[in-house]
C-alpha atoms as a PDB file:
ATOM      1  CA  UNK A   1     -12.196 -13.823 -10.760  1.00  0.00           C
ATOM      2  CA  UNK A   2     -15.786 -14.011  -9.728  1.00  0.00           C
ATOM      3  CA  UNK A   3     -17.356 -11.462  -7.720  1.00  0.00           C
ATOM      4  CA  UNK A   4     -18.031 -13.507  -4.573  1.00  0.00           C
ATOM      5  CA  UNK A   5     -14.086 -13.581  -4.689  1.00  0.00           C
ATOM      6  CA  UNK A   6     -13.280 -10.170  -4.649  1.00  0.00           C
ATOM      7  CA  UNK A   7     -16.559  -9.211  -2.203  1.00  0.00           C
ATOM      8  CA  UNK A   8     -15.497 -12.062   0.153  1.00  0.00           C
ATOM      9  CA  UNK A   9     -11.391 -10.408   0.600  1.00  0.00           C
ATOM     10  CA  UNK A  10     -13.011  -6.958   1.089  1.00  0.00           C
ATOM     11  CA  UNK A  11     -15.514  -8.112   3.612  1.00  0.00           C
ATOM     12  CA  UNK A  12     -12.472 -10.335   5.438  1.00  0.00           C
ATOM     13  CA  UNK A  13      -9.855  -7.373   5.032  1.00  0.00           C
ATOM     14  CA  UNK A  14     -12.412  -4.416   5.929  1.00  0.00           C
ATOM     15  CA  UNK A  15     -13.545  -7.070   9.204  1.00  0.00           C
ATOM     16  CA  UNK A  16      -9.648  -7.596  10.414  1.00  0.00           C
ATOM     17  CA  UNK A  17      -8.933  -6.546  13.875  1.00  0.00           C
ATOM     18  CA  UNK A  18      -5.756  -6.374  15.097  1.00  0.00           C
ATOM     19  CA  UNK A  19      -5.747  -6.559  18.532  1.00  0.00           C
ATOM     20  CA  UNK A  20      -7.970 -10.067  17.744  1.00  0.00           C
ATOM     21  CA  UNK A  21      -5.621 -11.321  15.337  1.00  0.00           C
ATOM     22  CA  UNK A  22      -3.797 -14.412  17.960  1.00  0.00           C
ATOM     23  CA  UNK A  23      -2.003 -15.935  15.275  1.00  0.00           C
ATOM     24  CA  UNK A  24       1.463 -17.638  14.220  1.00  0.00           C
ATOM     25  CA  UNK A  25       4.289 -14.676  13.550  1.00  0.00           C
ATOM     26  CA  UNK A  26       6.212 -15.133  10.451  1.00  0.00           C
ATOM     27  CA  UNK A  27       9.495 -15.382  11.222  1.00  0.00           C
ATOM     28  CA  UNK A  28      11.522 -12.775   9.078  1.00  0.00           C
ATOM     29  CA  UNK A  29      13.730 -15.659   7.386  1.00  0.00           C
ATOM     30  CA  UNK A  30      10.344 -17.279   6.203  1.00  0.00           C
ATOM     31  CA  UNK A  31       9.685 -13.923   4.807  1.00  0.00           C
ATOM     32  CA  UNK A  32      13.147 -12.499   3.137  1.00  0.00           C
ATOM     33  CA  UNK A  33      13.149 -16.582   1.849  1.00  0.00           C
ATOM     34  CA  UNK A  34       9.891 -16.266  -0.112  1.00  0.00           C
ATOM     35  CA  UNK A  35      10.060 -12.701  -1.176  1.00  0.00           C
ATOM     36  CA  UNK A  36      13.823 -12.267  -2.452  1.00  0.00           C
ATOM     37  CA  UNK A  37      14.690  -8.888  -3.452  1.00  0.00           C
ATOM     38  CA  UNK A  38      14.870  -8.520  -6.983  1.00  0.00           C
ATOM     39  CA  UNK A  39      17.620  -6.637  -9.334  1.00  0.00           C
ATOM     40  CA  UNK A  40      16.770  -3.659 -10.761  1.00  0.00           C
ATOM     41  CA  UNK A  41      17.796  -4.843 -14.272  1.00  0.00           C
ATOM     42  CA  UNK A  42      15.380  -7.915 -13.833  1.00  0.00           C
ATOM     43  CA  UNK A  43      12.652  -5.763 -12.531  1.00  0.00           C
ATOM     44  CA  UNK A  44      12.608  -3.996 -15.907  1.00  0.00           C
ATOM     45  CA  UNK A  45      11.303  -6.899 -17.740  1.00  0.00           C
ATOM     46  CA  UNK A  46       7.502  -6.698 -15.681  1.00  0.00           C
ATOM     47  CA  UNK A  47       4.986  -4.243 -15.149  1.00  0.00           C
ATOM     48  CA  UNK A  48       6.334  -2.522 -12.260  1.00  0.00           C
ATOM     49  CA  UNK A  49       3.694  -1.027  -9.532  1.00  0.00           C
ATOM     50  CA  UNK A  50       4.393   1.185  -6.327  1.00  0.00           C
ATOM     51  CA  UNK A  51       3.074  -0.889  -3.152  1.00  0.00           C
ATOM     52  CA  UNK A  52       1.107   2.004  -2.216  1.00  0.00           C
ATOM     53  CA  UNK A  53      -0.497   1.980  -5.715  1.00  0.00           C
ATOM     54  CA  UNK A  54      -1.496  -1.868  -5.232  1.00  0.00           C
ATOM     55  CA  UNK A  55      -2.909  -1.057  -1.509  1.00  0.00           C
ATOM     56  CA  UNK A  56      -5.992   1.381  -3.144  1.00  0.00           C
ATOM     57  CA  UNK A  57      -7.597  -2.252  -3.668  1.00  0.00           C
ATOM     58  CA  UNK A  58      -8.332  -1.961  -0.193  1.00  0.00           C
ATOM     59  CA  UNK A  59     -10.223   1.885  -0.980  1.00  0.00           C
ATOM     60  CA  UNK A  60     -11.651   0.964  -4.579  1.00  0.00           C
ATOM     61  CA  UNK A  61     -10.621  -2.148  -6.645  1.00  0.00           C
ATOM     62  CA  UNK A  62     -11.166  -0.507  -9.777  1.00  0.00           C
ATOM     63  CA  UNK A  63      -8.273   1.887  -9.175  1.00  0.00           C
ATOM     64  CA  UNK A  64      -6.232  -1.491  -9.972  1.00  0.00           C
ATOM     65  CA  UNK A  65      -8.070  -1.538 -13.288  1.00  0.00           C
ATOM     66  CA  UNK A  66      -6.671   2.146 -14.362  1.00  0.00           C
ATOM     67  CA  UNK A  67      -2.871   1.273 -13.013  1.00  0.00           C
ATOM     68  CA  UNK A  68      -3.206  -1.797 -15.690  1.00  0.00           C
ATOM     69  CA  UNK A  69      -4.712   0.885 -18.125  1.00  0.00           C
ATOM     70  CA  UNK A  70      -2.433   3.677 -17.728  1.00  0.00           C
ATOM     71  CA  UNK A  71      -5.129   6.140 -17.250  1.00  0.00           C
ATOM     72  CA  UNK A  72      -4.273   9.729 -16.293  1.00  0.00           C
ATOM     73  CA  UNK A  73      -4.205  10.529 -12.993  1.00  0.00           C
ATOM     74  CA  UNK A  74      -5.625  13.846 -12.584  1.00  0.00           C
ATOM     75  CA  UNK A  75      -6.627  15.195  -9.342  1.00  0.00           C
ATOM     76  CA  UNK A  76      -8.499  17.949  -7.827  1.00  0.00           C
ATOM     77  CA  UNK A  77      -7.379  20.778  -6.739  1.00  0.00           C
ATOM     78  CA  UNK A  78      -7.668  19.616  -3.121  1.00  0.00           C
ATOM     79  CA  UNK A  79      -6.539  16.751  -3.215  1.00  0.00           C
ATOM     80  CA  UNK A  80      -3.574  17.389  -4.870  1.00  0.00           C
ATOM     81  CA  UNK A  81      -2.772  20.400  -2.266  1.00  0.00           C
ATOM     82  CA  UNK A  82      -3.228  17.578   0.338  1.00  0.00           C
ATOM     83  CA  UNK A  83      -0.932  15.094  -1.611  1.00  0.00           C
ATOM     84  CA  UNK A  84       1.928  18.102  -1.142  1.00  0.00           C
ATOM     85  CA  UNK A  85       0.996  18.212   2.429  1.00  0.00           C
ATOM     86  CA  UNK A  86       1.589  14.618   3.143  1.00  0.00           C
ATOM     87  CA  UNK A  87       4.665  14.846   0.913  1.00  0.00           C
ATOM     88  CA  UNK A  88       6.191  17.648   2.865  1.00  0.00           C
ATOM     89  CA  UNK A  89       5.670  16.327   6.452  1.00  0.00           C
ATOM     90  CA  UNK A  90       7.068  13.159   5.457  1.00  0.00           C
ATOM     91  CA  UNK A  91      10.235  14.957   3.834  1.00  0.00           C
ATOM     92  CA  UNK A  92      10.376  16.928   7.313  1.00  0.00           C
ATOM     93  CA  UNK A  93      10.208  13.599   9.461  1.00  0.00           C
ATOM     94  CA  UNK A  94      12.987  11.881   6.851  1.00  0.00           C
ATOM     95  CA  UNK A  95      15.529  14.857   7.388  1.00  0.00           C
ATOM     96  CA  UNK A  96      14.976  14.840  11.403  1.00  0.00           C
ATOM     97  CA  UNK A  97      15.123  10.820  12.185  1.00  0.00           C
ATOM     98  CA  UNK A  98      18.420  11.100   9.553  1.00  0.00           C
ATOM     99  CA  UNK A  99      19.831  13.962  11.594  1.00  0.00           C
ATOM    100  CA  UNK A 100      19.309  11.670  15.047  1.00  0.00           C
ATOM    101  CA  UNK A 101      20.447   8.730  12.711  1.00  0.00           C
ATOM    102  CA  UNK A 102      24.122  10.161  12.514  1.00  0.00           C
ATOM    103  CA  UNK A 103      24.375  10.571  16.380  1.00  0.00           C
ATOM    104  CA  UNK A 104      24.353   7.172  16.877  1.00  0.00           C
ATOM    105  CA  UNK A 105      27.131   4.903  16.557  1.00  0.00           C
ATOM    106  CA  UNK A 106      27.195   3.348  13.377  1.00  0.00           C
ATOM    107  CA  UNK A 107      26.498  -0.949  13.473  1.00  0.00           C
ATOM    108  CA  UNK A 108      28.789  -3.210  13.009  1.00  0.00           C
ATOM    109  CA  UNK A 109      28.535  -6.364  11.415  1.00  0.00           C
ATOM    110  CA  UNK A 110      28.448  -8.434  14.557  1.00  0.00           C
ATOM    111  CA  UNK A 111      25.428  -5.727  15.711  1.00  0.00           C
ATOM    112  CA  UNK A 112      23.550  -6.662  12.601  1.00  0.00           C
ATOM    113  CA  UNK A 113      23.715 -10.408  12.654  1.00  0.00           C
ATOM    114  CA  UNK A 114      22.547 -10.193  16.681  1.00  0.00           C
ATOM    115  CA  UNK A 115      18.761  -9.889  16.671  1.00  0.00           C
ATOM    116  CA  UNK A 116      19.174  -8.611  20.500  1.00  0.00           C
ATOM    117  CA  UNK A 117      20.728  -5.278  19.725  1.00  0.00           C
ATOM    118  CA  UNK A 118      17.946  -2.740  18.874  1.00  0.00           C
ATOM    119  CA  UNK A 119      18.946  -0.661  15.724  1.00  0.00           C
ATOM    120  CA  UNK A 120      16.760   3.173  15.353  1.00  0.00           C
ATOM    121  CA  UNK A 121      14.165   2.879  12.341  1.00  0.00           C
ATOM    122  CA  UNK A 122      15.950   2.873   8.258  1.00  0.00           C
ATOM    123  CA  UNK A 123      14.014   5.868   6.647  1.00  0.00           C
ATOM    124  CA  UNK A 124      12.362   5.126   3.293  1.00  0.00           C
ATOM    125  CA  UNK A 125      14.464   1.533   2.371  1.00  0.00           C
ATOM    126  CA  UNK A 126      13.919   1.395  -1.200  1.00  0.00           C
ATOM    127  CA  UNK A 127      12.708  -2.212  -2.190  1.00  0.00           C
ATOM    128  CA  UNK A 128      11.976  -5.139  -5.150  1.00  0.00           C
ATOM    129  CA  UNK A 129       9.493  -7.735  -4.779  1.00  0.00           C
ATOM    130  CA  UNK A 130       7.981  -9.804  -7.569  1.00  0.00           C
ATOM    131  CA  UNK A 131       4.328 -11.184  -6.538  1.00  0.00           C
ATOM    132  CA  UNK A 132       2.710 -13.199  -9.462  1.00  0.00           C
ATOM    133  CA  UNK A 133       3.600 -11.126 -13.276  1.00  0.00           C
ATOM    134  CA  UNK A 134       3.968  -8.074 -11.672  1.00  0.00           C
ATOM    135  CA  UNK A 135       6.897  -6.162  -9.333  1.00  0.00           C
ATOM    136  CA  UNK A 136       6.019  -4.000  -6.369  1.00  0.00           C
ATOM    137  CA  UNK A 137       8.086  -1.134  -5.694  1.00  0.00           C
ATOM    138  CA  UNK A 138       8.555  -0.223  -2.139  1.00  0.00           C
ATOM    139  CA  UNK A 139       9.706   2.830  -0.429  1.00  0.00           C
ATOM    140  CA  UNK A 140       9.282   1.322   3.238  1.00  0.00           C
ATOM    141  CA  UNK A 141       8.463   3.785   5.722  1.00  0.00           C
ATOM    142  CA  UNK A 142      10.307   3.075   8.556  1.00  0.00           C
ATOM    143  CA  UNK A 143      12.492  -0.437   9.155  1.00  0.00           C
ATOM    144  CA  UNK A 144      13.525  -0.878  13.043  1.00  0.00           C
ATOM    145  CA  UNK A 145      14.493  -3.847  14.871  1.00  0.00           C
ATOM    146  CA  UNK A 146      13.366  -3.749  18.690  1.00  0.00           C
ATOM    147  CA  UNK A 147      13.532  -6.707  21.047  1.00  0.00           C
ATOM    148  CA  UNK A 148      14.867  -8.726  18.173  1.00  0.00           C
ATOM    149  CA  UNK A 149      12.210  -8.716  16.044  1.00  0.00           C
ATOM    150  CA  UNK A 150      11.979  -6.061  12.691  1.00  0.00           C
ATOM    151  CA  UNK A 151       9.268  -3.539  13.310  1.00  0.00           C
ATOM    152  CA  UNK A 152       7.944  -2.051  10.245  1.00  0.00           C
ATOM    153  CA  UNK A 153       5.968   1.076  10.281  1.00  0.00           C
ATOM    154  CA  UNK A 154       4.159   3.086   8.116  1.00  0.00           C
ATOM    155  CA  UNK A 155       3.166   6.747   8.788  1.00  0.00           C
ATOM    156  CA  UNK A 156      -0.134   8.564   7.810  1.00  0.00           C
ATOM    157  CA  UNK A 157      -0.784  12.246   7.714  1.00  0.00           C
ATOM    158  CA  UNK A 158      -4.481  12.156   7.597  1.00  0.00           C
ATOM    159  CA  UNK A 159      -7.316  12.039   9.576  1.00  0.00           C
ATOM    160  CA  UNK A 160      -8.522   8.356   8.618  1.00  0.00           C
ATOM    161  CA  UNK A 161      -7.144   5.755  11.147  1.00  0.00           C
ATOM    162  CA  UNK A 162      -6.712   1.845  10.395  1.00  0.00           C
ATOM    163  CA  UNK A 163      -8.342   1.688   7.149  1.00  0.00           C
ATOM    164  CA  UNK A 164      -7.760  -1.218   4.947  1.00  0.00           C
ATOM    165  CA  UNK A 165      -5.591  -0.058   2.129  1.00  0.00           C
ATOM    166  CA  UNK A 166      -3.639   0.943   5.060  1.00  0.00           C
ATOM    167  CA  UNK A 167      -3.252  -2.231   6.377  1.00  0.00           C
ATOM    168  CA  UNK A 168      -2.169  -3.644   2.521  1.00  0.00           C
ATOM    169  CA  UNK A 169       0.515  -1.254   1.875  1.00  0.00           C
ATOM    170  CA  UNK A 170       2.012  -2.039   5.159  1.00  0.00           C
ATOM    171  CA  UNK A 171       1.871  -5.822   5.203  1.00  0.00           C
ATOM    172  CA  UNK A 172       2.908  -5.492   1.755  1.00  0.00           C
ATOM    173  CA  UNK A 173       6.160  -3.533   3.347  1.00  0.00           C
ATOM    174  CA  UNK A 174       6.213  -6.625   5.818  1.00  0.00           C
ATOM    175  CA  UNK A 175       6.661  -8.943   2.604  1.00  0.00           C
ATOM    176  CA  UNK A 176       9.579  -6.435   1.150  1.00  0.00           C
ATOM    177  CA  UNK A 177      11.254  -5.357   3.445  1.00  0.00           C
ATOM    178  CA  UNK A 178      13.302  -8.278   5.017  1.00  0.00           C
ATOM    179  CA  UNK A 179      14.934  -9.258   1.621  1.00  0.00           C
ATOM    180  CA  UNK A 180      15.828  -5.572   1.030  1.00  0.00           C
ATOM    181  CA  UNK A 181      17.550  -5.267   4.580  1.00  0.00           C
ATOM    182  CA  UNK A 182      19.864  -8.257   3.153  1.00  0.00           C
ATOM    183  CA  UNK A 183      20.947  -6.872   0.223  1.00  0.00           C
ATOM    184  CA  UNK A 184      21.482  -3.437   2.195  1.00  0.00           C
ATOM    185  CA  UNK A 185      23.420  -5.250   4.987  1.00  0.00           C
ATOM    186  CA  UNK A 186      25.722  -7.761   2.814  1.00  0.00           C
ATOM    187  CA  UNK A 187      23.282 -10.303   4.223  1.00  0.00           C
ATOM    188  CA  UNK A 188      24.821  -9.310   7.608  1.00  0.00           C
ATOM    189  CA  UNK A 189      20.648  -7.990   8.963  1.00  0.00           C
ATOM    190  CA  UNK A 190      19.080 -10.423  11.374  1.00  0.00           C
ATOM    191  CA  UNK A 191      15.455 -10.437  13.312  1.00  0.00           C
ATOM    192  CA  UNK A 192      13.535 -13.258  14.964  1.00  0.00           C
ATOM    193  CA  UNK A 193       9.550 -12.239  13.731  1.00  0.00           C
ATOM    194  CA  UNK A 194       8.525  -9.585  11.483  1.00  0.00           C
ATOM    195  CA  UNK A 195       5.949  -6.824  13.494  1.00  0.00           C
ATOM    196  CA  UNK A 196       3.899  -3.753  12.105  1.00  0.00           C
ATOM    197  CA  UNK A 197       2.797  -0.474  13.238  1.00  0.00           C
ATOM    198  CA  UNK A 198       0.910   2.369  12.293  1.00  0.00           C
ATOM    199  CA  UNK A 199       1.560   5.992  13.137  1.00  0.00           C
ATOM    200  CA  UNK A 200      -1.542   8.421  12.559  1.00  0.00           C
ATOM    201  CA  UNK A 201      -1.276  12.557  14.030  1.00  0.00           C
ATOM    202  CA  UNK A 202      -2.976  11.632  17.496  1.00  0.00           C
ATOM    203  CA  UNK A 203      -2.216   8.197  17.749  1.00  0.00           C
ATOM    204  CA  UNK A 204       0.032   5.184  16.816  1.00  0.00           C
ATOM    205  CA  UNK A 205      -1.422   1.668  16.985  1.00  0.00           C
ATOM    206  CA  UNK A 206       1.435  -1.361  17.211  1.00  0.00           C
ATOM    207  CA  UNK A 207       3.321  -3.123  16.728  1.00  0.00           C
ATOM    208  CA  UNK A 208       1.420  -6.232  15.601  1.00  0.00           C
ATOM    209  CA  UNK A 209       2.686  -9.461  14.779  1.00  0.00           C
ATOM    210  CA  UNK A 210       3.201  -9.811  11.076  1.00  0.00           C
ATOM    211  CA  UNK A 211       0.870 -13.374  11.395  1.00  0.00           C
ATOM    212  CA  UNK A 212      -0.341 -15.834   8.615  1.00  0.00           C
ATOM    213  CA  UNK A 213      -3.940 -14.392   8.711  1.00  0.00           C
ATOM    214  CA  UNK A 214      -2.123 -10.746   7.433  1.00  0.00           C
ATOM    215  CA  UNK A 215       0.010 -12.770   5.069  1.00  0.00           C
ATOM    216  CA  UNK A 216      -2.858 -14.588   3.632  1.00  0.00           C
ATOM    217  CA  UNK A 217      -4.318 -11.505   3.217  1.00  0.00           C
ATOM    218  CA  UNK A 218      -1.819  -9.518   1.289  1.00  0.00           C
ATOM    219  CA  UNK A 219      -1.467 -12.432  -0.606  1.00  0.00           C
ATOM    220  CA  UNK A 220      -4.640 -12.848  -1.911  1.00  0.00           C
ATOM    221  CA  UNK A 221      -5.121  -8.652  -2.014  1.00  0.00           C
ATOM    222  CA  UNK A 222      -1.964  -9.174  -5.145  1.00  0.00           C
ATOM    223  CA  UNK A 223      -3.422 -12.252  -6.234  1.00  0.00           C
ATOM    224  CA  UNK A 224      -6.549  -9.989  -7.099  1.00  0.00           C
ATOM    225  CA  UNK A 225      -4.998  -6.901  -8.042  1.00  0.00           C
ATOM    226  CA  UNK A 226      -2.968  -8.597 -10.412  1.00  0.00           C
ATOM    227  CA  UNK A 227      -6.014  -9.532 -12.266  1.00  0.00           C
ATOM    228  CA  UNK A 228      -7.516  -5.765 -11.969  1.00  0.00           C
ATOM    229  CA  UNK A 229      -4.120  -4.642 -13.498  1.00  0.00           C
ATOM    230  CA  UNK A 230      -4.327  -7.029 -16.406  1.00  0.00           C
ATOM    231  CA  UNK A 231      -7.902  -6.786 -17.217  1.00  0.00           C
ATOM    232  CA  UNK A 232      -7.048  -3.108 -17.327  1.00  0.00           C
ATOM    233  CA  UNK A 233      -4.190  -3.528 -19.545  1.00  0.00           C
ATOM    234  CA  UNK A 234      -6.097  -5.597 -22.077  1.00  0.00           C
ATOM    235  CA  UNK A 235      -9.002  -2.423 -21.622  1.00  0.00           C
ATOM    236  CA  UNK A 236     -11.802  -5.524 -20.608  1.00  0.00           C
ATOM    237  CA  UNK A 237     -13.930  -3.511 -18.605  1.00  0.00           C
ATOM    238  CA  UNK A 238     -15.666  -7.143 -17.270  1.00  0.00           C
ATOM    239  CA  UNK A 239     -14.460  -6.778 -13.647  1.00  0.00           C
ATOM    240  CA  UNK A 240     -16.205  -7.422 -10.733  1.00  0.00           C
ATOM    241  CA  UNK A 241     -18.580  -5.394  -8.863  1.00  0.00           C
ATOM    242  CA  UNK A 242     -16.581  -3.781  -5.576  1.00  0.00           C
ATOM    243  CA  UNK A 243     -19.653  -3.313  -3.110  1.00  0.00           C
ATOM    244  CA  UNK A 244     -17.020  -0.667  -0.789  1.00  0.00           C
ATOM    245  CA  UNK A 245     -15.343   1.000  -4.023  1.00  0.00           C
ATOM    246  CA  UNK A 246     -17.163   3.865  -5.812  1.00  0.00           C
ATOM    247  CA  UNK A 247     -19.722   6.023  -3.700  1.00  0.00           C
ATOM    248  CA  UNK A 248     -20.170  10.172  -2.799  1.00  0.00           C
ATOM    249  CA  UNK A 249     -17.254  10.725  -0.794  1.00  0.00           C
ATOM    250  CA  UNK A 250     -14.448   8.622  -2.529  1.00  0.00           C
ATOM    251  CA  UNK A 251     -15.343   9.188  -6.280  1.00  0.00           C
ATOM    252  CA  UNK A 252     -14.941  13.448  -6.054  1.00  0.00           C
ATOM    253  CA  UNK A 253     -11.337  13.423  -4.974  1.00  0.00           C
ATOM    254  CA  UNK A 254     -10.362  10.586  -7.188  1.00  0.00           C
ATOM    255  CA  UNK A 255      -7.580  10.960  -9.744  1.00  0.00           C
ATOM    256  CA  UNK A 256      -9.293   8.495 -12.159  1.00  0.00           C
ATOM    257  CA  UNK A 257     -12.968   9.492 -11.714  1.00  0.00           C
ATOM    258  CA  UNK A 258     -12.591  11.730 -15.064  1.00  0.00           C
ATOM    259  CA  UNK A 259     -12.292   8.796 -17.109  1.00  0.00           C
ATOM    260  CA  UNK A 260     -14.125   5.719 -14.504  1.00  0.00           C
ATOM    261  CA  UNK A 261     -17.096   3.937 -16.033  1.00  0.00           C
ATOM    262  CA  UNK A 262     -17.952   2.501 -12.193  1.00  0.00           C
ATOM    263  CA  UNK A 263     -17.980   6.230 -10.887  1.00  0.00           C
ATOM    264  CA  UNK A 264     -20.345   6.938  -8.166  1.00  0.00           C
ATOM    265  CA  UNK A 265     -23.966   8.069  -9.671  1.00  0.00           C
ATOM    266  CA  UNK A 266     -26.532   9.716  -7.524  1.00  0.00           C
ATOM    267  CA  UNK A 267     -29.302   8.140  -8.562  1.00  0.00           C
ATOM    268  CA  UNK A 268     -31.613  10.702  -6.864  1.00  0.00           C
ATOM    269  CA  UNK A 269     -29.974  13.504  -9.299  1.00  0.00           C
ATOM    270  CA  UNK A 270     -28.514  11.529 -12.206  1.00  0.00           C
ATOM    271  CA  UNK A 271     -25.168  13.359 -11.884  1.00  0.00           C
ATOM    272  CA  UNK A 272     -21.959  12.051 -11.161  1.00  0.00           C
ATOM    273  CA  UNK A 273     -18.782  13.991  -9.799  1.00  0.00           C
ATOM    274  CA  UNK A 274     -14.954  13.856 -11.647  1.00  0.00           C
ATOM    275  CA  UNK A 275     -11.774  15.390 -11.864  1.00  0.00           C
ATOM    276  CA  UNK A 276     -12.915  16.773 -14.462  1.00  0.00           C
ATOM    277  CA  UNK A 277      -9.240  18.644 -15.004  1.00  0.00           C
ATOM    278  CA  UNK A 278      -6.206  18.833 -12.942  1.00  0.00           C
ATOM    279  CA  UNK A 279      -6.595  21.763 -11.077  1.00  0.00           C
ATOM    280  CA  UNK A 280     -10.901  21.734 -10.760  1.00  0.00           C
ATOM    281  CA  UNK A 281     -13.410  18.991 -10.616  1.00  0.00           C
ATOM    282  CA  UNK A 282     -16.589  19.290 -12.754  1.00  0.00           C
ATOM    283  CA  UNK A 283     -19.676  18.015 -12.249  1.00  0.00           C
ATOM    284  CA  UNK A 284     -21.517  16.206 -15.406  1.00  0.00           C
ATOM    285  CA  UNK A 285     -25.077  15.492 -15.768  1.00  0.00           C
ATOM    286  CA  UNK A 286     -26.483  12.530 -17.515  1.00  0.00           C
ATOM    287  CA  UNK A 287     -29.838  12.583 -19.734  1.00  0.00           C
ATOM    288  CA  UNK A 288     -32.851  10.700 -19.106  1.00  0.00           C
ATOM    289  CA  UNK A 289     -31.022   7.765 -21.038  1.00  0.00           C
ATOM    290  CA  UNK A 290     -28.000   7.544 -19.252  1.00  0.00           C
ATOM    291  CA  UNK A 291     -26.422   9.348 -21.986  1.00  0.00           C
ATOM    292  CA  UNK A 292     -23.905  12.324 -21.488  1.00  0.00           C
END
């Protein structure tokens, strides 16, 4: 892995616009086909990471180097409190869509095979994908069908609106999700394409088409974090540089900064910023050698 490789995807993922993006639709056989859910019991056997994990390539690629390394996540104070928020709305929204869920009359398995017949969004479908050595765990946000296609959406609590890891943990529900409506269905579900949305506080952008560009994407995103995760596993800390990963506003809040070697440094000060412990960060200052 080279660093033009891993510069060039971020560039190409950060530049993706959706409303540009013209492209072929997978079709959501095409996608259940080449992603087959996989058993729990054979999921055991790999490195197992949660979609949402793999989709920080997209905020800082070295984040995939400390999920292969096991490094303690310890988070600020802040962040964590934030973490709880985001955990708690979503918990609300779960218990109210169920609630609505058990007003409505309950599908049939003629309903499911007809892609025509709009079903209300599946709350948090669990899911099993392997991509390459290594199984992603999904907890997909929301799994609709509308107009016959499946409409996948994921839902964001904070302020930041379509950023890239974003985009990767919800195409990477877009890969998941078809084969685990399958095995949840008694391979009864149907759906003609496979479409995306995104859900923010003061806005929801979507659906998209689910097209090869976004597939190639994702693809390549696991294709690289895959190599993070192992180089962190085998604790080789020759990685490539990440132009977009560490810097002054991502590195503070960051669960791994306590222990990163590619932490952000101001160079005008010398000092770098880390979660220092779980419940306060800490700043540390480096001598005139670079030496703590």
């Amino acid at each position: 892995m080279s660093d033009v490789n891993l510069a060039d995807f971020l560039e190409r993922l950060r530049s993706y616009d959706p409303d540009l993006d013209k492209g072929k639709v997978m079709r959501f056989a095409e996608i259940a086909k080449a992603f087959p859910h996989l058993p729990p019991a054979v999921a055991r056997r790999y490195p197992r990471v949660g979609m949402a994990d793999f989709a920080e390539i997209g905020y800082c690629a070295y984040k995939g180097w400390h999920r292969g390394r096991g490094t303690e996540v310890r988070r600020p104070a802040r962040t964590a409190q934030r973490v709880t928020r985001g955990e708690n709305i979503h918990a609300r929204k779960v218990d109210e869509e169920l609630q609505a869920a058990r007003k409505l009359p309950v599908a049939t398995p003629t309903d499911l095979r007809n892609p025509m017949v709009d079903m209300a969004s599946i709350p948090e479908l669990p899911a099993l994908i392997k991509v390459g050595g290594l199984v992603y765990m999904s907890s997909v946000e929301r799994a609709g069908r509308n107009k016959g296609d499946l409409v996948i959406m994921e839902i964001k609590t904070g302020k930041w609106v379509r950023m890239p890891d974003h985009y990767l943990q919800t195409w990477g529900y877009c890969l998941s999700a078809p084969s685990a409506l399958l095995r949840l269905t008694d391979n009864n579900f149907r759906a003609k394409a496979v479409r995306w949305s995104l859900s923010y506080p003061e806005s929801v952008f979507g659906p998209y088409g689910f097209t090869e560009r976004t597939l190639k994407l994702v693809r390549e995103g696991m294709r690289l974090f895959g190599r993070l995760y192992r180089l962190g596993a085998a604790a080789d800390k020759h990685v490539p540089h990440d132009p977009y990963g560490p810097s002054g506003r991502k590195c503070p809040p960051c669960g791994f900064a306590h222990d990163c070697s590619w932490r952000y440094t101001d160079e005008r000060t010398g000092t770098y910023t880390a979660a220092g412990s779980p419940s306060a960060p800490v700043v540390l200052r480096l001598t005139r050698d670079g030496a703590l």
